[in-house]
Protein backbone atom coordinates (compact mmCIF):
# COMPACT_ATOMS: atom_id res chain seq x y z
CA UNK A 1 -19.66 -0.55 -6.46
CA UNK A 2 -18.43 2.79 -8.31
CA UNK A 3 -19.45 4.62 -5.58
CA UNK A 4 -17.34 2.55 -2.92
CA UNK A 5 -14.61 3.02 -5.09
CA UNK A 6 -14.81 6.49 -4.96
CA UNK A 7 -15.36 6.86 -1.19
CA UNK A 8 -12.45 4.86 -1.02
CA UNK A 9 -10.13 7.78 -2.85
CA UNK A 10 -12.19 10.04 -1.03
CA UNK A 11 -10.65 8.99 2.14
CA UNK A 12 -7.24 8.04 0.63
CA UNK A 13 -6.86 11.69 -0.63
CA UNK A 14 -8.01 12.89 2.80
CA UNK A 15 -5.72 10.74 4.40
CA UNK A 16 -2.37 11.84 1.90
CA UNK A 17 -3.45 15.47 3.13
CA UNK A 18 -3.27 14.61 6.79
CA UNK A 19 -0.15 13.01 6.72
CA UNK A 20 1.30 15.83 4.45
CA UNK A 21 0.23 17.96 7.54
CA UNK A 22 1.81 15.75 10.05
CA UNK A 23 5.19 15.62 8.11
CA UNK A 24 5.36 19.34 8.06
CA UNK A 25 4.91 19.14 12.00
CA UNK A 26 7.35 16.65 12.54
CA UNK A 27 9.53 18.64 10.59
CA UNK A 28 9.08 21.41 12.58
CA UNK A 29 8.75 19.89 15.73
CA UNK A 30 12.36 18.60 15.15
CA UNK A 31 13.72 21.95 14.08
CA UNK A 32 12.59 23.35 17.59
CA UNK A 33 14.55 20.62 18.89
CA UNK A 34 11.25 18.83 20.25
CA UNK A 35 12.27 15.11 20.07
CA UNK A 36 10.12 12.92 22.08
CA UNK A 37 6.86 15.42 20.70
CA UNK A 38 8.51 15.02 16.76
CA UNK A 39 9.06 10.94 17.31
CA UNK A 40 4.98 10.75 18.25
CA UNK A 41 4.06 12.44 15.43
CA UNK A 42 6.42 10.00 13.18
CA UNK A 43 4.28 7.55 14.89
CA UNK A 44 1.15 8.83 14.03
CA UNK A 45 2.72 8.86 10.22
CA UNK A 46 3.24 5.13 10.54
CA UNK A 47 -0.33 4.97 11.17
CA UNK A 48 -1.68 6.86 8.01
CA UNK A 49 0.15 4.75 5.91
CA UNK A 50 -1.06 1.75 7.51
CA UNK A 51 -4.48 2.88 6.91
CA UNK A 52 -4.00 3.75 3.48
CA UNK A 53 -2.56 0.06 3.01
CA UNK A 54 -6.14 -1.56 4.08
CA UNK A 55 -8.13 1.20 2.14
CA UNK A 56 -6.28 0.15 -1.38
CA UNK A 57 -6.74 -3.53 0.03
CA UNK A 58 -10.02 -2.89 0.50
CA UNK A 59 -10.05 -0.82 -3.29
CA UNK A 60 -8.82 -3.87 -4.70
CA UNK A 61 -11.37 -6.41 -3.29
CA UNK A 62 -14.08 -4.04 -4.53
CA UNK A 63 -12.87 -3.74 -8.05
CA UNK A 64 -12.26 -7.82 -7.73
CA UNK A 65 -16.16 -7.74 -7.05
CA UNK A 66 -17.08 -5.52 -9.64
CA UNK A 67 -15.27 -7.28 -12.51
CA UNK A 68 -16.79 -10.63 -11.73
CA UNK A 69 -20.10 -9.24 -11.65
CA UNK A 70 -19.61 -7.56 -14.85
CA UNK A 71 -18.44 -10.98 -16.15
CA UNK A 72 -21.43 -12.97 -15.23
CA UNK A 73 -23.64 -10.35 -16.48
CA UNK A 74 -21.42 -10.41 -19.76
CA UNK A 75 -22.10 -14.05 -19.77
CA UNK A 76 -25.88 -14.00 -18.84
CA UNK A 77 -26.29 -11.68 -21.80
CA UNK A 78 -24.14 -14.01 -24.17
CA UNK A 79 -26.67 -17.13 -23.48
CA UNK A 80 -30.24 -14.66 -23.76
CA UNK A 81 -28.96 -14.21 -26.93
CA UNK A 82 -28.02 -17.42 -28.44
């Protein structure tokens, strides 16, 4: 479960870089005077942070899993030893 939490900030960090990127071309875009071109890149934004919304969902669930588990084992190793 360690590992899916860390593929899980793998991709989140990969996905803050990409939309870094895309802010800088919207930016730019916008400078040139490019509207309609700037407005689908804001889109795409929207996108990246909708995606980085279900990857800490999904984060969460995982470390929800991995606490319980470590509970019952917690508990399984409290009632060997009594």
């Amino acid at each position: 479960m360690g590992r899916s939490k860390r593929d899980l900030d793998k991709e989140m960090r990969a996905l803050d870089r990409q939309e870094a990127k895309v802010t800088q071309e919207v930016k730019q875009l916008a400078r040139q005077g490019q509207q309609k071109a700037a407005k689908m890149m804001a889109k795409e934004i929207v996108r990246i942070r909708h995606q980085k919304q279900q990857l800490m969902k999904a984060k969460v669930t995982v470390g929800a899993a991995q606490s319980k588990v470590e509970v019952r084992l917690m508990l399984c190793a409290v009632e060997v030893s009594c």
